[in-house]
Protein backbone atom coordinates (compact mmCIF):
# COMPACT_ATOMS: atom_id res chain seq x y z
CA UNK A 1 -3.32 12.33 15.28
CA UNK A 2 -6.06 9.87 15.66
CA UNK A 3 -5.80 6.11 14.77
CA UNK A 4 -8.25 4.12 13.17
CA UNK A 5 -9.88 1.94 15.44
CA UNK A 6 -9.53 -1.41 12.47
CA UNK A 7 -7.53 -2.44 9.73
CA UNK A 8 -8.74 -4.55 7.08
CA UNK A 9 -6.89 -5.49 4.25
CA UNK A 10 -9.08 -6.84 1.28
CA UNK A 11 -6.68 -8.72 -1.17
CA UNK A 12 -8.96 -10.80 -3.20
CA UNK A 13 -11.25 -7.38 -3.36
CA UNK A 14 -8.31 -5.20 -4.08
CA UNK A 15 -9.22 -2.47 -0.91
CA UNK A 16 -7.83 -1.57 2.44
CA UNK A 17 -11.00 -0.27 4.84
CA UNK A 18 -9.83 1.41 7.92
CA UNK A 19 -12.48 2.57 10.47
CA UNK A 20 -12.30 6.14 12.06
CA UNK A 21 -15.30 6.14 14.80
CA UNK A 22 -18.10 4.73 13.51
CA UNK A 23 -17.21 5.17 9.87
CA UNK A 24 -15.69 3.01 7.35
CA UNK A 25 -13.09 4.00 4.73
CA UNK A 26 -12.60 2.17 1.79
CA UNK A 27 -9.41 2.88 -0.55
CA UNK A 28 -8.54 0.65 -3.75
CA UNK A 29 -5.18 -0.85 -3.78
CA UNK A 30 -5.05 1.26 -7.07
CA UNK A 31 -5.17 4.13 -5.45
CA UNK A 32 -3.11 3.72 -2.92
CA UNK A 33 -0.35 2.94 -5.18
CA UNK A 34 -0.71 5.66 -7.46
CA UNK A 35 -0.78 8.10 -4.26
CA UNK A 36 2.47 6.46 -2.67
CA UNK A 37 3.75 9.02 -0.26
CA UNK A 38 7.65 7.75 -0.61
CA UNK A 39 10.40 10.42 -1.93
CA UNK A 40 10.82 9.10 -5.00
CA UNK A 41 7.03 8.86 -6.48
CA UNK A 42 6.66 11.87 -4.77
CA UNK A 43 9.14 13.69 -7.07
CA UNK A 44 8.02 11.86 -10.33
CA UNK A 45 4.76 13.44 -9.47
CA UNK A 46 6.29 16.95 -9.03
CA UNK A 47 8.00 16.55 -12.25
CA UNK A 48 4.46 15.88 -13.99
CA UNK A 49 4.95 12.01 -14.38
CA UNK A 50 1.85 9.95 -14.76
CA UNK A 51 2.48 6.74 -12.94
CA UNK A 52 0.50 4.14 -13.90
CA UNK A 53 -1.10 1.94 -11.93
CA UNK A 54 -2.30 -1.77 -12.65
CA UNK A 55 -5.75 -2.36 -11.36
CA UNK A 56 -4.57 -5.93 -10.29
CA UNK A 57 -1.98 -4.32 -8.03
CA UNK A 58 -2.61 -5.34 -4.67
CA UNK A 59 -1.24 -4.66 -1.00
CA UNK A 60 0.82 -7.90 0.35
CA UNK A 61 1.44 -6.64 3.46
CA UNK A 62 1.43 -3.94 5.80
CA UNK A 63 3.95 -2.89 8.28
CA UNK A 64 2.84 -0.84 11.72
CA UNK A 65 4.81 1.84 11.65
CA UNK A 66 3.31 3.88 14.77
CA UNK A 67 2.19 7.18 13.16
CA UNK A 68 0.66 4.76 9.68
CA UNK A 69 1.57 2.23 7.68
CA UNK A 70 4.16 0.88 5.32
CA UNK A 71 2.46 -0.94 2.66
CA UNK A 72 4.31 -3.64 0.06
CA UNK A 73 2.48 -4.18 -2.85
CA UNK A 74 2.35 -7.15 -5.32
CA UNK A 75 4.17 -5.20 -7.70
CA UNK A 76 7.44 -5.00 -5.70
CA UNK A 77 7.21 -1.57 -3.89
CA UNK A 78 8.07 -0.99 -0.65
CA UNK A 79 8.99 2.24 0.28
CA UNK A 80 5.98 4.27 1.11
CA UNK A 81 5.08 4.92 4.54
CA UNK A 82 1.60 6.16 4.80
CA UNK A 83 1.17 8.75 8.06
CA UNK A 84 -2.73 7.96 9.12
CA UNK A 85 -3.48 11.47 8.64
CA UNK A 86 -2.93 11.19 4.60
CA UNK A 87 -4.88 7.93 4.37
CA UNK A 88 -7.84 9.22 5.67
CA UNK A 89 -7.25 12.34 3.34
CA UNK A 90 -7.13 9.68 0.23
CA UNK A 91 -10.85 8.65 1.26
């Protein structure tokens, strides 16, 4: 499992960038929303739901979690816990 080597959190931009070497990722808050890893979007998606996702949405703050990330976003959820190994497959 490799780490990315920075963490940037864009608010005012609305993007996370995480670096992996000498390359830069960019993901929209958007997206990582609409991609939330947690059980319970994860079965609204399996059961063909169409979550909606605010383009304003943003990430408040992230939580370290050792093997990725726990993101809060301005819309009140909390629950996902990104592994590093799906954010850099969202990229």
């Amino acid at each position: 499992m490799q780490t990315p080597s920075a963490l940037n959190n864009r608010r005012a931009a609305g993007e996370l960038q995480l670096r992996w070497g000498q390359t830069w990722q960019v993901i929209s808050h958007a997206r990582l929303r609409g991609a939330c890893p947690c059980s319970q979007c994860r079965v609204a998606r399996l059961n063909g739901a169409i979550s909606l996702v605010r383009e304003d949405v943003r990430v408040a703050r992230i939580e370290a979690q050792g093997y990725g990330l726990q993101l809060v976003f301005s819309d009140g959820h909390e629950r996902g816990i990104y592994p590093w190994d799906y954010l850099r497959s969202l990229g």
